[in-house]
C-alpha atoms as a PDB file:
ATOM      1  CA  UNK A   1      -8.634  51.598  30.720  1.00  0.00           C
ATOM      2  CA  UNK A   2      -5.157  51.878  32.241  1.00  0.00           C
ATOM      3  CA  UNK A   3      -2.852  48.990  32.195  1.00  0.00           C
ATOM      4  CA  UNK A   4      -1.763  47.972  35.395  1.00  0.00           C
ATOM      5  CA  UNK A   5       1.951  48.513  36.080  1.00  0.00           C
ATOM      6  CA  UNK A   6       4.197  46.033  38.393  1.00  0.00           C
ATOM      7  CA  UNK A   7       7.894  46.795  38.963  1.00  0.00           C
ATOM      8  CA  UNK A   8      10.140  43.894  38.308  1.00  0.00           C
ATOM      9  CA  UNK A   9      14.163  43.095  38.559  1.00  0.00           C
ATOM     10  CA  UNK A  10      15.847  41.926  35.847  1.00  0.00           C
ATOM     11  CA  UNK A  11      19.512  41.249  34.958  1.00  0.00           C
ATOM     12  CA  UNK A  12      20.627  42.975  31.865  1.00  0.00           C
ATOM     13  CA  UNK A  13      23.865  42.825  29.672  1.00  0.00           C
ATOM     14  CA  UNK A  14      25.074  46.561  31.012  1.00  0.00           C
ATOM     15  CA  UNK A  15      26.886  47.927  27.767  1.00  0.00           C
ATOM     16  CA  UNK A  16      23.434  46.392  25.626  1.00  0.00           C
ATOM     17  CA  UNK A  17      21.361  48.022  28.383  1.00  0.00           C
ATOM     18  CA  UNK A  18      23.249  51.421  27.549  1.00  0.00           C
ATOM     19  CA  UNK A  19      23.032  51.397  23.673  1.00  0.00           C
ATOM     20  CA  UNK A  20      19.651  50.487  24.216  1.00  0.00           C
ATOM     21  CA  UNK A  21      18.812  53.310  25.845  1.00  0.00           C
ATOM     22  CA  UNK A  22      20.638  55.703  23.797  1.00  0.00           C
ATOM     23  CA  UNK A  23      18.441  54.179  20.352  1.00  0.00           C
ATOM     24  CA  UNK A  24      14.792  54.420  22.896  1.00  0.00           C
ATOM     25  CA  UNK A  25      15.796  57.884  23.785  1.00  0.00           C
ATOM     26  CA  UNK A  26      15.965  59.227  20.437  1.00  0.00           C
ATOM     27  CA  UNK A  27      12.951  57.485  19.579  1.00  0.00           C
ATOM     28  CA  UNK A  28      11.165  59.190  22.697  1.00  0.00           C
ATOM     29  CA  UNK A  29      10.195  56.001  24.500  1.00  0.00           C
ATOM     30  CA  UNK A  30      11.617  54.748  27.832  1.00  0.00           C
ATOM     31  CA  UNK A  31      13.177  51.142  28.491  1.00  0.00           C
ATOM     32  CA  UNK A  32       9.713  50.507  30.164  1.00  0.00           C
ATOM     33  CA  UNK A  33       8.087  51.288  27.435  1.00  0.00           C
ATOM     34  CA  UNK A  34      10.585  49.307  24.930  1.00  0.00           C
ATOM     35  CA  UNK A  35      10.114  46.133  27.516  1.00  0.00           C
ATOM     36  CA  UNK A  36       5.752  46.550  27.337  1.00  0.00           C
ATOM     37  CA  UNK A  37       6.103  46.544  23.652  1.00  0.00           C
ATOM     38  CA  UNK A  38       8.385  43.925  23.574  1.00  0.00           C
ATOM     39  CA  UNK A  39       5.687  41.541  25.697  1.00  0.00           C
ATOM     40  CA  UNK A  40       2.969  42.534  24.325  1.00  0.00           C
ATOM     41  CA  UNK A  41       4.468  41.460  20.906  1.00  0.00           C
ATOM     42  CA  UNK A  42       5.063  37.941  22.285  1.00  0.00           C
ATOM     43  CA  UNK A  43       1.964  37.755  23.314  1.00  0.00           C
ATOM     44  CA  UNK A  44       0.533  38.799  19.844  1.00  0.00           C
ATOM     45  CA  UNK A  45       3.237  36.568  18.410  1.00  0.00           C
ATOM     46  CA  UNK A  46       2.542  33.723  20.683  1.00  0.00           C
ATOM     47  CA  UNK A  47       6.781  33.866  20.683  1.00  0.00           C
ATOM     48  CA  UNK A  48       9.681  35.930  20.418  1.00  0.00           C
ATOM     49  CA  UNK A  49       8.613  38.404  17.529  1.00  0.00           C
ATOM     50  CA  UNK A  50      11.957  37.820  15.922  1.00  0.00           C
ATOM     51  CA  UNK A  51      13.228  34.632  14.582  1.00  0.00           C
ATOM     52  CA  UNK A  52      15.959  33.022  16.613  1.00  0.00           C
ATOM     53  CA  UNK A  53      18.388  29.703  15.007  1.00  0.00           C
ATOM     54  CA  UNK A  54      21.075  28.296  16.626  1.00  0.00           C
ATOM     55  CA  UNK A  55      24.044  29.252  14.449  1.00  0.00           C
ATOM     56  CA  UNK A  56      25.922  26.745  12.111  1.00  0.00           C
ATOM     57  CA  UNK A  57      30.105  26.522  12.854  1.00  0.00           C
ATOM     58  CA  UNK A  58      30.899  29.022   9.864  1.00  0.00           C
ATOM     59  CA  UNK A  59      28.103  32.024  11.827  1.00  0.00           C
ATOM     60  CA  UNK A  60      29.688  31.041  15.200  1.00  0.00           C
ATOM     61  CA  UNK A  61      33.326  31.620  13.790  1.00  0.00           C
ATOM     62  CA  UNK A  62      32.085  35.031  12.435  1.00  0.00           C
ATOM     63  CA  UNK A  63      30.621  36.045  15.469  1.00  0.00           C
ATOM     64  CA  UNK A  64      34.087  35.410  17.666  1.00  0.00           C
ATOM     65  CA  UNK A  65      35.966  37.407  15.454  1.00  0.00           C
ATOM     66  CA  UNK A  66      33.611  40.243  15.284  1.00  0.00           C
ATOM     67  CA  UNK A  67      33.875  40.004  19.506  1.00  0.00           C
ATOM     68  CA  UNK A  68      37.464  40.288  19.057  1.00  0.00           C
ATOM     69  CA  UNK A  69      37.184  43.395  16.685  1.00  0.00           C
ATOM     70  CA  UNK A  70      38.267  41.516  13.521  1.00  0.00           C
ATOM     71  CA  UNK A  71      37.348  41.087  10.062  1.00  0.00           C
ATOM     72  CA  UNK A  72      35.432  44.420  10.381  1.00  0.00           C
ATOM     73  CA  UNK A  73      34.959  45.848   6.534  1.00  0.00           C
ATOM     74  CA  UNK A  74      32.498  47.550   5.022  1.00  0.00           C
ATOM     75  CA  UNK A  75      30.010  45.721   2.703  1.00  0.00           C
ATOM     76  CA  UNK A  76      27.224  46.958   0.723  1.00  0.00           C
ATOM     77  CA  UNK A  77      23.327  45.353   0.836  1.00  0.00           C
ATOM     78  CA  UNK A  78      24.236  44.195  -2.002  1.00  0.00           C
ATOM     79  CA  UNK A  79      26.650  41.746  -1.162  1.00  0.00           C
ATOM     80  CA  UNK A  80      24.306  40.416   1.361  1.00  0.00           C
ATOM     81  CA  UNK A  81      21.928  40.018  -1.562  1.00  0.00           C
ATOM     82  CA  UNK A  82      19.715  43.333  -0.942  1.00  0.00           C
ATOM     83  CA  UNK A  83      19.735  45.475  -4.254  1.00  0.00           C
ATOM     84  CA  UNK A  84      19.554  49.009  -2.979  1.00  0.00           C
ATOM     85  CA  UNK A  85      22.750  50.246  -3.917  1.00  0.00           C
ATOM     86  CA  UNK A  86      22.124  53.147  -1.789  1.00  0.00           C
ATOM     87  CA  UNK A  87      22.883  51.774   1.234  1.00  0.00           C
ATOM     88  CA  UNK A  88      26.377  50.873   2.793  1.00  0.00           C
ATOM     89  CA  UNK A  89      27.160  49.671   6.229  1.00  0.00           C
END
């Protein structure tokens, strides 16, 4: 059986709209597709299949100066407590 399709109008962040679409072309899907998945894992879910927090002062700080294009080093997993030493961002 074939899921019935509506169209819908949404307002997106444009230049997260456009990364977005460069990651679900190379992983052969459409941003249709990427949106079904998305609601059909709430509905699984019964919520946002992610976790979401309000961030404490020191996160919020971070986040501002990443926006601003600061404090931008490279760390390893390790640092953020992952122990795969072959990984580096």
């Amino acid at each position: 059986m074939t899921a019935v399709k509506e169209t819908t109008s949404i307002k997106l962040d444009k230049k997260a709209k456009e990364e977005a679409k460069k990651i679900f072309k190379q992983l052969g899907i459409t941003m249709g597709d990427a949106f079904n998945m998305f609601l059909y894992q709430v509905t699984l879910q019964k919520g946002l299949p992610f976790e979401v927090k309000i961030p404490n002062d020191e996160t919020k700080k971070a986040i501002e100066a990443i926006e601003r294009g600061e404090d931008l080093a490279p760390f390893s997993f390790e640092e953020l407590g992952i122990n795969d030493a072959n990984h580096k961002i």
